[in-house]
Protein backbone atom coordinates (compact mmCIF):
# COMPACT_ATOMS: atom_id res chain seq x y z
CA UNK A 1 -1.37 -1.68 -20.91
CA UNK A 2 -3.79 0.16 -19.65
CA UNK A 3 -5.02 -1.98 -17.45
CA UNK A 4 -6.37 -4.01 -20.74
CA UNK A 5 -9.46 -1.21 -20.25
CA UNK A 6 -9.71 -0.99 -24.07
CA UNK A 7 -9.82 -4.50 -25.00
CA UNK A 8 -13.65 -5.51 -26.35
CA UNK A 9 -14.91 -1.70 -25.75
CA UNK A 10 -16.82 -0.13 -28.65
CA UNK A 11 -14.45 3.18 -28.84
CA UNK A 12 -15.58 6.60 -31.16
CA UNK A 13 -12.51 8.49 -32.34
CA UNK A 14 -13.29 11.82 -34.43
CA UNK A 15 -11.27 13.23 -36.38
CA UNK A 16 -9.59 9.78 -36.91
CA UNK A 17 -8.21 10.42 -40.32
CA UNK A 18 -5.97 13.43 -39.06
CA UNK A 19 -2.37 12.91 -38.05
CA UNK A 20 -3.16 12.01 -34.40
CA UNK A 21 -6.22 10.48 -34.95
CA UNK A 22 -5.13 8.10 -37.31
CA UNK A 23 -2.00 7.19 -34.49
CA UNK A 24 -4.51 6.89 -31.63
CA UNK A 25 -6.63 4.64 -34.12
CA UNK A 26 -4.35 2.22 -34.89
CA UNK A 27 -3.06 1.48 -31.00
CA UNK A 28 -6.87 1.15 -30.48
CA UNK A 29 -6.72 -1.35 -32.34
CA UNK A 30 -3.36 -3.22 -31.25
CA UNK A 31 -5.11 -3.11 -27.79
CA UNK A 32 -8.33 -5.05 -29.66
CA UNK A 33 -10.51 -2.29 -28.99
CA UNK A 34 -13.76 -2.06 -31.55
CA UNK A 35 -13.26 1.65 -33.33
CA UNK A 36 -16.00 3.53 -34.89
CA UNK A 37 -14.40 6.80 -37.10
CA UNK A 38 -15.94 10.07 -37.44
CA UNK A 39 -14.04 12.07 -39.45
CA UNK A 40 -14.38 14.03 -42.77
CA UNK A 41 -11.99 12.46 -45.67
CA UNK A 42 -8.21 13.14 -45.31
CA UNK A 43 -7.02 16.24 -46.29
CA UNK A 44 -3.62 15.41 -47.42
CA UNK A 45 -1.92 13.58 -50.09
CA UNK A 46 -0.01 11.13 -48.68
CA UNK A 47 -2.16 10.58 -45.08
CA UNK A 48 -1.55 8.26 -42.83
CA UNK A 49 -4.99 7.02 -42.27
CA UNK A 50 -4.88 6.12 -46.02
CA UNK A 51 -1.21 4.62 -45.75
CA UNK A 52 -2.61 2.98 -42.88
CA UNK A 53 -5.32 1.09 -44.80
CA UNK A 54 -7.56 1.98 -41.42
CA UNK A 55 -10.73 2.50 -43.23
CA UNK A 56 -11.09 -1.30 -44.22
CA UNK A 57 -9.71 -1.99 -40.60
CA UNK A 58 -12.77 0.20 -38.33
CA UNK A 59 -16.04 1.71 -38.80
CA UNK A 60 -15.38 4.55 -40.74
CA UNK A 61 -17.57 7.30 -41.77
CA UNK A 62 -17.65 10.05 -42.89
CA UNK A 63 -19.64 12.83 -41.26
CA UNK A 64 -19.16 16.85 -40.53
CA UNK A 65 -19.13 17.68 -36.82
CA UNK A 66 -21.10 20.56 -38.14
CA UNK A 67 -23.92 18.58 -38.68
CA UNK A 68 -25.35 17.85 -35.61
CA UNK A 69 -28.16 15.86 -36.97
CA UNK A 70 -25.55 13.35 -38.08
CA UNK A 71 -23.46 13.57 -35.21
CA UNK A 72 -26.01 12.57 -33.12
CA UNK A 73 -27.21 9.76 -35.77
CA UNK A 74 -23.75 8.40 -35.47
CA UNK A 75 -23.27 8.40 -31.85
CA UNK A 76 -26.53 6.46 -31.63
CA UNK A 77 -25.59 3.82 -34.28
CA UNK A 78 -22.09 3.45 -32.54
CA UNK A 79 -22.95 3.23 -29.10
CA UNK A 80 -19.39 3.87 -27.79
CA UNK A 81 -18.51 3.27 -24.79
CA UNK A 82 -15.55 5.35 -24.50
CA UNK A 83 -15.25 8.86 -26.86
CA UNK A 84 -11.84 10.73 -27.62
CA UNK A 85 -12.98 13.91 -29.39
CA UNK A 86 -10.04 15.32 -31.87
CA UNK A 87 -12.08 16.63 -35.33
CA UNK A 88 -10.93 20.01 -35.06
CA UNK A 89 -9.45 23.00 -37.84
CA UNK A 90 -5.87 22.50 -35.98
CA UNK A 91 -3.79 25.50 -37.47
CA UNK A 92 -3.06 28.64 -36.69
CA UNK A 93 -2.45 30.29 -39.86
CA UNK A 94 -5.46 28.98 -41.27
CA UNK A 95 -7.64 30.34 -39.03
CA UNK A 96 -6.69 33.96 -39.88
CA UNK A 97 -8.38 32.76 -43.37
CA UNK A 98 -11.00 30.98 -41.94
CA UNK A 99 -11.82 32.19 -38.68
CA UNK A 100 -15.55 31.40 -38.99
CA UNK A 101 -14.87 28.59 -40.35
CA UNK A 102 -11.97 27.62 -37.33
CA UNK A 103 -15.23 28.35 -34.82
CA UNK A 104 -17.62 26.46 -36.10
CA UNK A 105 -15.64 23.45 -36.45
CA UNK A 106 -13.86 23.13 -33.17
CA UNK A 107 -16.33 25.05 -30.83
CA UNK A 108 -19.67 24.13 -32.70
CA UNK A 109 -18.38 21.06 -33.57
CA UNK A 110 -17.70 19.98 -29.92
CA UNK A 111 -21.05 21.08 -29.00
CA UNK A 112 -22.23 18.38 -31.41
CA UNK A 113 -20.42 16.01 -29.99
CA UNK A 114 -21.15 17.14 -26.13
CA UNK A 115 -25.00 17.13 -26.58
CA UNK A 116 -25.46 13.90 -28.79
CA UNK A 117 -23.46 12.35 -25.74
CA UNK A 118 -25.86 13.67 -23.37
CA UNK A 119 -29.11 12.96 -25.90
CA UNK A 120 -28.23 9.73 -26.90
CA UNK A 121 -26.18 8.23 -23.04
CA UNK A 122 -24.27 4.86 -22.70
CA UNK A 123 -21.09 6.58 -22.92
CA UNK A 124 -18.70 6.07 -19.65
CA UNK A 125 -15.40 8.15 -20.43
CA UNK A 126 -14.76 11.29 -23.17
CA UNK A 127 -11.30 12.65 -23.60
CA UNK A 128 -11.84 16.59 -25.72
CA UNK A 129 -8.01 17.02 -27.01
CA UNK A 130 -7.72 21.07 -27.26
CA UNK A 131 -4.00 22.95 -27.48
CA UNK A 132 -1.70 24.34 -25.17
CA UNK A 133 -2.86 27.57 -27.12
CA UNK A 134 -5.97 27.65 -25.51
CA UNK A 135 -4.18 29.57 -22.67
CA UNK A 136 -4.07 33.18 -22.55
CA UNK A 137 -0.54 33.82 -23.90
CA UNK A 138 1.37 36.11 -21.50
CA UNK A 139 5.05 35.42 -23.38
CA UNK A 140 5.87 34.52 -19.45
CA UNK A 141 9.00 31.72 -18.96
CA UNK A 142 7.09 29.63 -16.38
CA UNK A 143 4.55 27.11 -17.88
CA UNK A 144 0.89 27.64 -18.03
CA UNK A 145 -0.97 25.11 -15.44
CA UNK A 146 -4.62 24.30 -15.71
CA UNK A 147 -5.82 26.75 -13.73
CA UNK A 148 -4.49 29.74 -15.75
CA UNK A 149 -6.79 31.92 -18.12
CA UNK A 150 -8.45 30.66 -20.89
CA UNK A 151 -7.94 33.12 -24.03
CA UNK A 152 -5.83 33.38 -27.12
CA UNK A 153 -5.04 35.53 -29.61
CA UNK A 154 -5.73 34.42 -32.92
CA UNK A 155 -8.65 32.64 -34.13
CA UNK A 156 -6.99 28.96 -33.42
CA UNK A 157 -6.40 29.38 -30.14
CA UNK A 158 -9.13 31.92 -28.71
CA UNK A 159 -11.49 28.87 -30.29
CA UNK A 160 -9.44 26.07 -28.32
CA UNK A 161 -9.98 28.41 -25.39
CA UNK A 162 -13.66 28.53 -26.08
CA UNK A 163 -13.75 24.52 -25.97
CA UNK A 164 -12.31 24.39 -22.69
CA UNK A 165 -14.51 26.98 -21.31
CA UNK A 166 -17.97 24.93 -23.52
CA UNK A 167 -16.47 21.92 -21.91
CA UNK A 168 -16.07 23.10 -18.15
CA UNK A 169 -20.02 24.16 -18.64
CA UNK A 170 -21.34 21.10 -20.27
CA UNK A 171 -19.16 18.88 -17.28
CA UNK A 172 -20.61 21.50 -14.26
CA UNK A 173 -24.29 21.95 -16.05
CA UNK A 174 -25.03 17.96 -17.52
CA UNK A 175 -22.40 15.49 -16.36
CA UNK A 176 -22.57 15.27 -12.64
CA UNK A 177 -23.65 11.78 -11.79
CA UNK A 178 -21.00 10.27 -11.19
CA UNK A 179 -21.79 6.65 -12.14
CA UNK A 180 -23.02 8.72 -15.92
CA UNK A 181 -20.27 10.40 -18.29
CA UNK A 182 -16.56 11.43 -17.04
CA UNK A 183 -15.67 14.31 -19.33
CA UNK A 184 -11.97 15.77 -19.17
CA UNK A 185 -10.12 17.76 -21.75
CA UNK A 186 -6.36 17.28 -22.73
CA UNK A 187 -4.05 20.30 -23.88
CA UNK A 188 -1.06 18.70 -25.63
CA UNK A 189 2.31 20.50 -26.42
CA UNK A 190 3.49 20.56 -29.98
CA UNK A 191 3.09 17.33 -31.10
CA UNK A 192 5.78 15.94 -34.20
CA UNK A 193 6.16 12.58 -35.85
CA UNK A 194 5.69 10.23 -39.00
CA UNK A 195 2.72 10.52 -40.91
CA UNK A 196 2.23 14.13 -40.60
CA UNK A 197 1.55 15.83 -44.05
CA UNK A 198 0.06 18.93 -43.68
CA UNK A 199 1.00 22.23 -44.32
CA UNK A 200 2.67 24.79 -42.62
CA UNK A 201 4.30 22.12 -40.17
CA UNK A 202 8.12 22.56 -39.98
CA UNK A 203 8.80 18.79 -39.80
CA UNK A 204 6.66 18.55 -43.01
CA UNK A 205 8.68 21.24 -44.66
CA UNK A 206 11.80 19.76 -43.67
CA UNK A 207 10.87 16.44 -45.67
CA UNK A 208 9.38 17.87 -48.48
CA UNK A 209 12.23 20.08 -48.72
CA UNK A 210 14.96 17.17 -48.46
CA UNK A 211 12.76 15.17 -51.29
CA UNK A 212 12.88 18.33 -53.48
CA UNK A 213 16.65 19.22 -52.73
CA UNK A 214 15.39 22.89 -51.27
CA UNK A 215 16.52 24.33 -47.98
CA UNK A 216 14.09 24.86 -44.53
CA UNK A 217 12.78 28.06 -44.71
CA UNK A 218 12.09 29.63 -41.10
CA UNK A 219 10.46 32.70 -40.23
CA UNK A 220 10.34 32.73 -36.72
CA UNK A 221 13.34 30.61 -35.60
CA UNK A 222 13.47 32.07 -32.28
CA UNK A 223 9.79 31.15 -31.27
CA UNK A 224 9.65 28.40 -28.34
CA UNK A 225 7.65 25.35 -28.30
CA UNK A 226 6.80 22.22 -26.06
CA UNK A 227 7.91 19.62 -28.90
CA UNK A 228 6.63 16.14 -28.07
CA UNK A 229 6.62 12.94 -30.21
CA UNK A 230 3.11 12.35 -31.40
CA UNK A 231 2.40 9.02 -28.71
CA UNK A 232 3.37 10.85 -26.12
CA UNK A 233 -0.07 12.63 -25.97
CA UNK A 234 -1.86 10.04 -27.00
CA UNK A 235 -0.62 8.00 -23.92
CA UNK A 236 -1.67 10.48 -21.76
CA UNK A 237 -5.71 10.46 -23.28
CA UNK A 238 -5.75 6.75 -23.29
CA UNK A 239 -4.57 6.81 -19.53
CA UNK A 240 -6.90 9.59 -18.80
CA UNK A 241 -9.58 8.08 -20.78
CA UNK A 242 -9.16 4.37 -18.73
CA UNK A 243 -9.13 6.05 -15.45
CA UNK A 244 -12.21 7.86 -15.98
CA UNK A 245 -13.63 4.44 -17.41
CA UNK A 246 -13.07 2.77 -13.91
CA UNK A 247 -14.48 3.28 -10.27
CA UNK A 248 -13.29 6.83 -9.43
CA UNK A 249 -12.69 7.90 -12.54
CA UNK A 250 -15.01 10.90 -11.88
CA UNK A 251 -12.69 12.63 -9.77
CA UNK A 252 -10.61 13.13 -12.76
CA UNK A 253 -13.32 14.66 -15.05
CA UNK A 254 -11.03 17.98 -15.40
CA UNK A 255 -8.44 19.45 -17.78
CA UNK A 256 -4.85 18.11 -17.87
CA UNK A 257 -1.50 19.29 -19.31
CA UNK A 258 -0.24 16.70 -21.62
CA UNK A 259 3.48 18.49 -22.19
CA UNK A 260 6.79 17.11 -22.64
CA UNK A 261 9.67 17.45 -20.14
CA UNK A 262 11.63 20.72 -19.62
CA UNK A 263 14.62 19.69 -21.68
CA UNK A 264 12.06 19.36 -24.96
CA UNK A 265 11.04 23.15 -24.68
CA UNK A 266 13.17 24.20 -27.26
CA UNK A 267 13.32 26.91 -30.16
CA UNK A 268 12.29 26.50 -33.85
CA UNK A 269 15.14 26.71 -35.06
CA UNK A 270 16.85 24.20 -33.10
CA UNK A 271 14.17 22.13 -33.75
CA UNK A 272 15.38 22.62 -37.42
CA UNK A 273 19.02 21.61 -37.11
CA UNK A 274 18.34 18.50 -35.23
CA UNK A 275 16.07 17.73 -37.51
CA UNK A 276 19.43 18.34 -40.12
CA UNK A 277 21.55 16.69 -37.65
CA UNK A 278 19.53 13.39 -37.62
CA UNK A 279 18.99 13.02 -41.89
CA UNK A 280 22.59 14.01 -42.16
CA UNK A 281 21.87 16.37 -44.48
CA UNK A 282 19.28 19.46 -45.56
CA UNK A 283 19.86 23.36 -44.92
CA UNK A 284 18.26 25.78 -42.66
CA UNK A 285 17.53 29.56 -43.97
CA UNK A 286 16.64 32.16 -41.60
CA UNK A 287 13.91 34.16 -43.59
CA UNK A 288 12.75 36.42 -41.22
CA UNK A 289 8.70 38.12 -42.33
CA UNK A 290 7.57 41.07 -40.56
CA UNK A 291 4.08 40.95 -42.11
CA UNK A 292 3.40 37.29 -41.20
CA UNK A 293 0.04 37.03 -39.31
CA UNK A 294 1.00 36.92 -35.31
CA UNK A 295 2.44 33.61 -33.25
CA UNK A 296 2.81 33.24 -29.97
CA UNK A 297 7.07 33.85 -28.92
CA UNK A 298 7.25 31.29 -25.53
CA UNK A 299 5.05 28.59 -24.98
CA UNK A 300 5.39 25.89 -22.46
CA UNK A 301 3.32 23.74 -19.96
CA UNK A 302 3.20 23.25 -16.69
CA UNK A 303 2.44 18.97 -16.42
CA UNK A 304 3.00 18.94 -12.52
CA UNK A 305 -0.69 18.00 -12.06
CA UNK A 306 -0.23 15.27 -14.20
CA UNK A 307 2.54 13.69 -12.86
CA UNK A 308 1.56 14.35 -9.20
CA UNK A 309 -2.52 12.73 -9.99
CA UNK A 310 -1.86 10.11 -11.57
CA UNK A 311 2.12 9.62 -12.53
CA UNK A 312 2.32 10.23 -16.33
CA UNK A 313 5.16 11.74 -17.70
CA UNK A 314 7.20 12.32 -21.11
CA UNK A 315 9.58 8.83 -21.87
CA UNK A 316 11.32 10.24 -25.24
CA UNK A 317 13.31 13.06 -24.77
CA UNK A 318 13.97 15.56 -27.49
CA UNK A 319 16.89 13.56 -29.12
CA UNK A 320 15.13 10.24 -29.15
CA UNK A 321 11.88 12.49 -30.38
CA UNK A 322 13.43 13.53 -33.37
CA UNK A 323 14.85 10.52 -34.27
CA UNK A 324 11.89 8.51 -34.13
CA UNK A 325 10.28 11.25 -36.42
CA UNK A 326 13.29 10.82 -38.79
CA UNK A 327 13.53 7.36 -38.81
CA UNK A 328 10.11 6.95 -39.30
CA UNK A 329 10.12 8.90 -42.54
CA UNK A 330 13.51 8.18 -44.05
CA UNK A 331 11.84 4.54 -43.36
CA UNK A 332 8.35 5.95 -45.44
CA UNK A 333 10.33 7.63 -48.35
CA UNK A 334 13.14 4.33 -48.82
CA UNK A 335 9.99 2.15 -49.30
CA UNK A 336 9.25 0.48 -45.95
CA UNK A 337 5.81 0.16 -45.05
CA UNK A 338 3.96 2.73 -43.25
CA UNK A 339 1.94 -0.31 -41.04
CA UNK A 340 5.17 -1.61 -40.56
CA UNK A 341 6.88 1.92 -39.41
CA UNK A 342 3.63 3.22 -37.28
CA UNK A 343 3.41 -0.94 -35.43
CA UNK A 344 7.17 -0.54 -34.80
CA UNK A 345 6.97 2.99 -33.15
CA UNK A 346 3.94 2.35 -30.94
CA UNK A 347 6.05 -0.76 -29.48
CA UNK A 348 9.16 0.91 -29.16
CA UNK A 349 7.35 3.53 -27.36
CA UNK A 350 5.22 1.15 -25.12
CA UNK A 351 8.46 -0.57 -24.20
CA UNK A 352 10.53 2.55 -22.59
CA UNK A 353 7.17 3.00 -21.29
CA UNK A 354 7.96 0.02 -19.66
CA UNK A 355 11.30 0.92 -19.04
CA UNK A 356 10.21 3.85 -16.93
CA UNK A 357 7.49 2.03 -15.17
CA UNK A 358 5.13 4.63 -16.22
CA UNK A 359 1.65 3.61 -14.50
CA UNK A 360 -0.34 2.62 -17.38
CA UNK A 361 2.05 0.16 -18.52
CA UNK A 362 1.90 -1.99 -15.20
């Protein structure tokens, strides 16, 4: 897969020890790639970097993107050959606590990353993972494409906004040769799936709620997202990351949409009684807050670009996504091993890959 790009390379993940991170790091390593971790320590109990056992498994250390001294330490130590940036604050209610904070970790943070990569050199291909809130919500029913405005309204997403806009600059004002770095960015829908622990995630609210026999509370059921099993991203930065690897890659040093199909934009609250439908059992309460800090209402992405440049598309739709999701941690809380779970997953995924003769599986 891939065309076998990853294989031997010396790969740097941040913000491996997340949710996604921790996914992306262990397909790395199914595809015998030679990982090198920056993250800071989990910030969950469970995690599924921990469940994982991925620390013993990679180089893994633990360093604040904030720090750019260490940043650039690391990146010199490492010499990766391939970078997929995803340390970031990643929620939007937090921010509104935080929003410092939210700032100096995902734009400061990336400007760590961006200038020890052009201090330190060696590195071929860097995938930045953003949102598809760094757009500039307009509530409007069509999907946002990549040449829409930049923006957002709380402090989440006007920051993933700012890293697009940090990373356009640093491409346009640094990265030009073309036989040098190939840096893209990759805005993802809303991404679900085992593993994921933290709060104020309604998949993660759902489970806790089923383990301690309480209903799913919603608040804004009738908000719309892109929902998207977590590898379905993922495949789309490893296939953007190999292709910017290779000859021509540099034409592709850009932002992409990463978004599932049409038929996965969906409302929260259906979200919520699949997510019923597929334990067979739990309860959904509609618990409506005026006061609660603002969300966007309709959010979807346009992925024509995508599909048209290079052929990637969504393979699970929204059915199939929430079952995996369920399966995976009905699978987790009977006992079954989370190696076992994540392993099975990424090669039931890579085989309807197959199925659908998506390009990076030929």
């Amino acid at each position: 897969m891939f065309q076998n790009t990853y294989q031997g390379k010396r790969v740097l993940v941040t913000g491996h020890t997340g949710f996604k991170g921790s996914w992306l790091t262990r397909w790395l390593l199914d595809m015998g790639a030679q990982v090198t971790g920056l993250a800071l320590p989990p910030d969950t109990t469970p995690s599924h970097f921990t469940l994982l056992d991925l620390e013993h498994q990679i180089e893994h250390r633990q360093v604040d993107v904030r720090d750019a001294d260490a940043v650039q330490r690391l990146v010199a130590d490492a010499r990766p050959e391939i970078v997929f940036h995803l340390a970031a604050q990643a929620l939007v209610r937090p921010s509104y606590q935080d929003p410092k904070g939210t700032w100096d970790v995902n734009v400061g943070g990336t400007i760590n990353l961006l200038e020890s990569l052009r201090q330190v050199g060696g590195v071929r291909a860097c995938v930045v993972v953003t949102s598809d809130k760094c757009y500039e919500n307009r509530e409007q029913i069509w999907g946002y494409r990549e040449t829409d405005r930049m923006g957002g309204h709380d402090p989440y997403s006007s920051s993933k906004g700012a890293v697009e806009l940090s990373v356009a600059s640093w491409r346009r004002s640094f990265f030009q040769d073309r036989e040098g770095l190939r840096l893209a960015s990759a805005r993802a829908g809303n991404v679900i799936g085992g593993g994921d622990w933290a709060p104020d995630r309604i998949v993660v609210d759902f489970v806790k709620g089923i383990a301690e026999g309480r209903p799913l509370v919603l608040r804004n059921p009738e908000a719309t997202r892109p929902w998207q099993h977590v590898l379905e991203p993922l495949s789309g930065y490893l296939d953007l990351a190999a292709r910017l690897y290779q000859g021509e890659g540099w034409r592709l040093a850009e932002g992409w949409n990463f978004g599932p199909n049409e038929e996965n934009v969906v409302t929260v609250e259906a979200l919520a009684r699949a997510l019923v439908s597929a334990w067979g059992e739990g309860e959904v309460q509609i618990n409506r807050d005026p006061k609660h800090p603002h969300e966007a209402g309709l959010l979807r992405l346009d992925c024509s670009k995508v599909r048209k440049g290079f052929g990637w598309h969504g393979v699970w739709d929204f059915p199939e996504t929430v079952r995996q999701t369920v399966q995976w941690y009905r699978g987790q809380h009977g006992g079954e091993d989370a190696k076992t779970l994540t392993g099975k997953q990424i090669d039931a995924y890579g085989a309807a890959a197959t199925h659908a003769k998506l390009p990076w599986t030929i």
